[in-house]
Protein backbone atom coordinates (compact mmCIF):
# COMPACT_ATOMS: atom_id res chain seq x y z
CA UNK A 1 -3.58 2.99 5.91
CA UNK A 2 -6.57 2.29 8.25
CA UNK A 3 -4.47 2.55 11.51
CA UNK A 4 -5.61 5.97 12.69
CA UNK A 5 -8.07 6.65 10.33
CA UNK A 6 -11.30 6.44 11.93
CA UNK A 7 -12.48 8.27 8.86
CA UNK A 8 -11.40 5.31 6.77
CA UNK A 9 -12.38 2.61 8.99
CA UNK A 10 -16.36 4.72 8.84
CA UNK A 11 -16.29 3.03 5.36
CA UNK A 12 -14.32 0.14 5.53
CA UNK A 13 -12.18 -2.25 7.35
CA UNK A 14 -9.36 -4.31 6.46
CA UNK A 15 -11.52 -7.46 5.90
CA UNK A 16 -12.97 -5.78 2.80
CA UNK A 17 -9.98 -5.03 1.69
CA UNK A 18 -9.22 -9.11 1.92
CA UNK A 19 -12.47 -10.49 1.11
CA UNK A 20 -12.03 -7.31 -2.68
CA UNK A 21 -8.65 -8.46 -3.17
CA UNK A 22 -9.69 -12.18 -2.92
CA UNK A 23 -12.49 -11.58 -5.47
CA UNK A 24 -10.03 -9.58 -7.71
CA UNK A 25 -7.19 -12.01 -8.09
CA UNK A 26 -9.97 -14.94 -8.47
CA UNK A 27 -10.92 -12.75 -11.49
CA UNK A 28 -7.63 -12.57 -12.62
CA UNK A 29 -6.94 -16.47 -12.40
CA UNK A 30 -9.57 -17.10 -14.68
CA UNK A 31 -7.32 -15.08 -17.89
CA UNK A 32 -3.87 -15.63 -16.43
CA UNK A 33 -1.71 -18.95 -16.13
CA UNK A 34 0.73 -19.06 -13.34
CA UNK A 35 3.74 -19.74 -14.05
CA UNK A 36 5.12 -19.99 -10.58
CA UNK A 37 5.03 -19.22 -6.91
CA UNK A 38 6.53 -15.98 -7.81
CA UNK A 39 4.56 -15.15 -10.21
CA UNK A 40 1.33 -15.77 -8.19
CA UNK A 41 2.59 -13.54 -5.49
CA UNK A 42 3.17 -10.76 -7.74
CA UNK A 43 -0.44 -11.03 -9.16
CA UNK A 44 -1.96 -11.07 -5.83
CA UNK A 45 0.25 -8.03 -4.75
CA UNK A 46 -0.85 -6.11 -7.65
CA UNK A 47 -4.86 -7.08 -6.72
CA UNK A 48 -4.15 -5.74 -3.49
CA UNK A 49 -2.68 -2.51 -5.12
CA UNK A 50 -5.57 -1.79 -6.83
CA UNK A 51 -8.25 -2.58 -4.24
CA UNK A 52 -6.37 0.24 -2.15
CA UNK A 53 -5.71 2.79 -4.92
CA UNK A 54 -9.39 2.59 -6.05
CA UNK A 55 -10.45 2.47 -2.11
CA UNK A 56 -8.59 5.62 -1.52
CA UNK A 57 -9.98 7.06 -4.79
CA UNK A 58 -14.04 5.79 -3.92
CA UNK A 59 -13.80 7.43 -0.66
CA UNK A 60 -11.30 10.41 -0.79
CA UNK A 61 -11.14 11.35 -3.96
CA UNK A 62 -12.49 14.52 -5.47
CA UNK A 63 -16.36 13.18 -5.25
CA UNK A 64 -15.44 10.80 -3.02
CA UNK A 65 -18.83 9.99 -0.68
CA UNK A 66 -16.08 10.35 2.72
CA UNK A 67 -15.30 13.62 1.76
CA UNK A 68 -18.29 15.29 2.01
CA UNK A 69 -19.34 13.53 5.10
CA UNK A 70 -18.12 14.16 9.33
CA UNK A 71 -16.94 11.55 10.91
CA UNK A 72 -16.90 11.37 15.02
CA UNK A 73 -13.66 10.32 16.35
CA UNK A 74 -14.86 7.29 18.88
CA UNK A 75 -11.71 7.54 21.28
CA UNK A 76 -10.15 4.85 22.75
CA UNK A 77 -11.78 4.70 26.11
CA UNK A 78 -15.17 4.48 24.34
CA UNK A 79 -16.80 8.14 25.23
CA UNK A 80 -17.10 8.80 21.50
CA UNK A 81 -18.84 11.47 20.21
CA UNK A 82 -16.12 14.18 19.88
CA UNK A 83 -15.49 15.73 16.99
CA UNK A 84 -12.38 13.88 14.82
CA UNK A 85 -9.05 15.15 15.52
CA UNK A 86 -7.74 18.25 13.55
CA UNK A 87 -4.18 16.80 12.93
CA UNK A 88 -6.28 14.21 10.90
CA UNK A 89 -6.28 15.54 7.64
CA UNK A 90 -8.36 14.88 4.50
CA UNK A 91 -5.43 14.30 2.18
CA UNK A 92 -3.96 11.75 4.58
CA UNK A 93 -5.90 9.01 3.04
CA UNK A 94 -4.44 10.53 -0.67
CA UNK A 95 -1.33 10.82 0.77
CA UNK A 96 -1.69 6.99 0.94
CA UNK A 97 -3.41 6.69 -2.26
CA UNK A 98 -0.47 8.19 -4.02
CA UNK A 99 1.98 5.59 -1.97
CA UNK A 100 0.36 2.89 -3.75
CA UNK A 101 0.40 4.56 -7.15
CA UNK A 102 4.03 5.35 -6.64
CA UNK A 103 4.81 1.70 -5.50
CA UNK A 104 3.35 0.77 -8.45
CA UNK A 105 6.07 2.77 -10.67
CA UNK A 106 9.43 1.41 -9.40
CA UNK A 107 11.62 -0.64 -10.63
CA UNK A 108 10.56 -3.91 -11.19
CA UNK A 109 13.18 -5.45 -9.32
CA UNK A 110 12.47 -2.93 -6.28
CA UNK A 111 8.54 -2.97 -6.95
CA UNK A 112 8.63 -7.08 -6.25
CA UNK A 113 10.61 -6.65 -3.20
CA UNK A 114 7.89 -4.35 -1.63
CA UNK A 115 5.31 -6.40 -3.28
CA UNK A 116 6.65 -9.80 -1.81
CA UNK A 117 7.38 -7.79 2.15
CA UNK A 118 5.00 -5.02 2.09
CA UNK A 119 1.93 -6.36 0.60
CA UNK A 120 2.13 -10.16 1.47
CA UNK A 121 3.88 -9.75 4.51
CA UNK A 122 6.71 -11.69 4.00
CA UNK A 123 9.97 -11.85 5.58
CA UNK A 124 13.11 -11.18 3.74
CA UNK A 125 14.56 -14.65 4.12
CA UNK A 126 11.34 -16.30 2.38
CA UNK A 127 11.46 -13.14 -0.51
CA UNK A 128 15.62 -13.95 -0.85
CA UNK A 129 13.99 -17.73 -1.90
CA UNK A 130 11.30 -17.34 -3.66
CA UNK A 131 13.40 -14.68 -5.83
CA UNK A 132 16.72 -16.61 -5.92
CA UNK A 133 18.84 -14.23 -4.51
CA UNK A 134 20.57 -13.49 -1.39
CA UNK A 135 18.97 -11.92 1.69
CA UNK A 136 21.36 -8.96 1.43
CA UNK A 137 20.12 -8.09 -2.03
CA UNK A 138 16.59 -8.41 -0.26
CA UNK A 139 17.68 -5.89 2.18
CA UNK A 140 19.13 -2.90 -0.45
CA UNK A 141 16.39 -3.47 -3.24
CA UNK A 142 14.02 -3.19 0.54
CA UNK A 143 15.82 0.25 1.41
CA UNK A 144 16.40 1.51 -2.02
CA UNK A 145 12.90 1.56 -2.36
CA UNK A 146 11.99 3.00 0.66
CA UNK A 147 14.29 5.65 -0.13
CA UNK A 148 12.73 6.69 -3.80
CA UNK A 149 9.16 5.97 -2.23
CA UNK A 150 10.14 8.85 0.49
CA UNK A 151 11.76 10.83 -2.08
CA UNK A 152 9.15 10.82 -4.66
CA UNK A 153 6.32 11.71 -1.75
CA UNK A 154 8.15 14.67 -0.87
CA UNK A 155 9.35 16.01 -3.75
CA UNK A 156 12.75 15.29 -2.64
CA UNK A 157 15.75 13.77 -5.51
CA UNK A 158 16.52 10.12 -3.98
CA UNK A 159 19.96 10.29 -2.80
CA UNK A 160 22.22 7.28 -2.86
CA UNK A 161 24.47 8.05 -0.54
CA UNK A 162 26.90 8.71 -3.39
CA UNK A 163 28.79 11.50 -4.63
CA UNK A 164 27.71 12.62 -8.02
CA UNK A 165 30.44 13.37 -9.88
């Protein structure tokens, strides 16, 4: 989400998104018992959700205070002060917005998958462990959801390789 957007990264940088995530599940400890490992990895995933749905939203939404405002491109050989890029788009940031919305409504068995490797950055041999299942389930609940994510974001009906009969 912030790698490319120098429009994004104006506002904020991924250590706010830590530090707001960090505050948000400490909230969320204080109502919630955990009743395992598990289970505290898919509260945190679900703070970390939130903090970058309602980033997205704060900045790029409809009133959002980065839409109405330029934002120089600072290249990478540090000339800055060109205008930003025109393949940039405003919606890109919605674009991921509605990733993380979307993530939020699949499956639950393919939503904790890309909780547990996408959000927490875990590989699929710690996930297959700390879900009690094999790495191979791991790897098709990983790809079925990447396929309904990229289906749903373009308006596309997931295939499954199948054929309907």
């Amino acid at each position: 989400m912030f790698h490319g957007s120098h429009r994004l990264r104006r506002w904020e940088q991924t250590d706010d998104v830590f530090q707001n995530s960090m505050l948000r599940l400490h909230r969320a400890l204080d109502s919630v018992e955990v009743q395992s490992v598990r289970h505290f990895f898919n509260l945190a995933s679900v703070q970390i959700r939130r903090e970058l749905v309602d980033m997205g939203r704060k900045h790029f939404g409809p009133l959002g205070i980065g839409q109405n405002h330029h934002t120089d491109h600072i290249s990478s050989d540090n000339q800055g002060g060109a205008l930003h890029s025109l393949t940039e788009k405003p919606e890109d940031i919605s674009d991921w917005t509605e990733f993380h919305e979307r993530v939020e409504g699949l499956p639950e068995e393919e939503r904790e998958v890309v909780d547990l490797v996408y959000y927490d950055g875990l590989p699929h041999e710690e996930v297959a462990k700390l879900l009690g299942i094999s790495e191979r389930t791991v790897r098709r609940r990983w790809q079925s959801a990447k396929v309904r994510l990229y289906s749903e974001l373009n308006g596309d009906e997931p295939t499954t390789g199948r054929d309907p009969q």
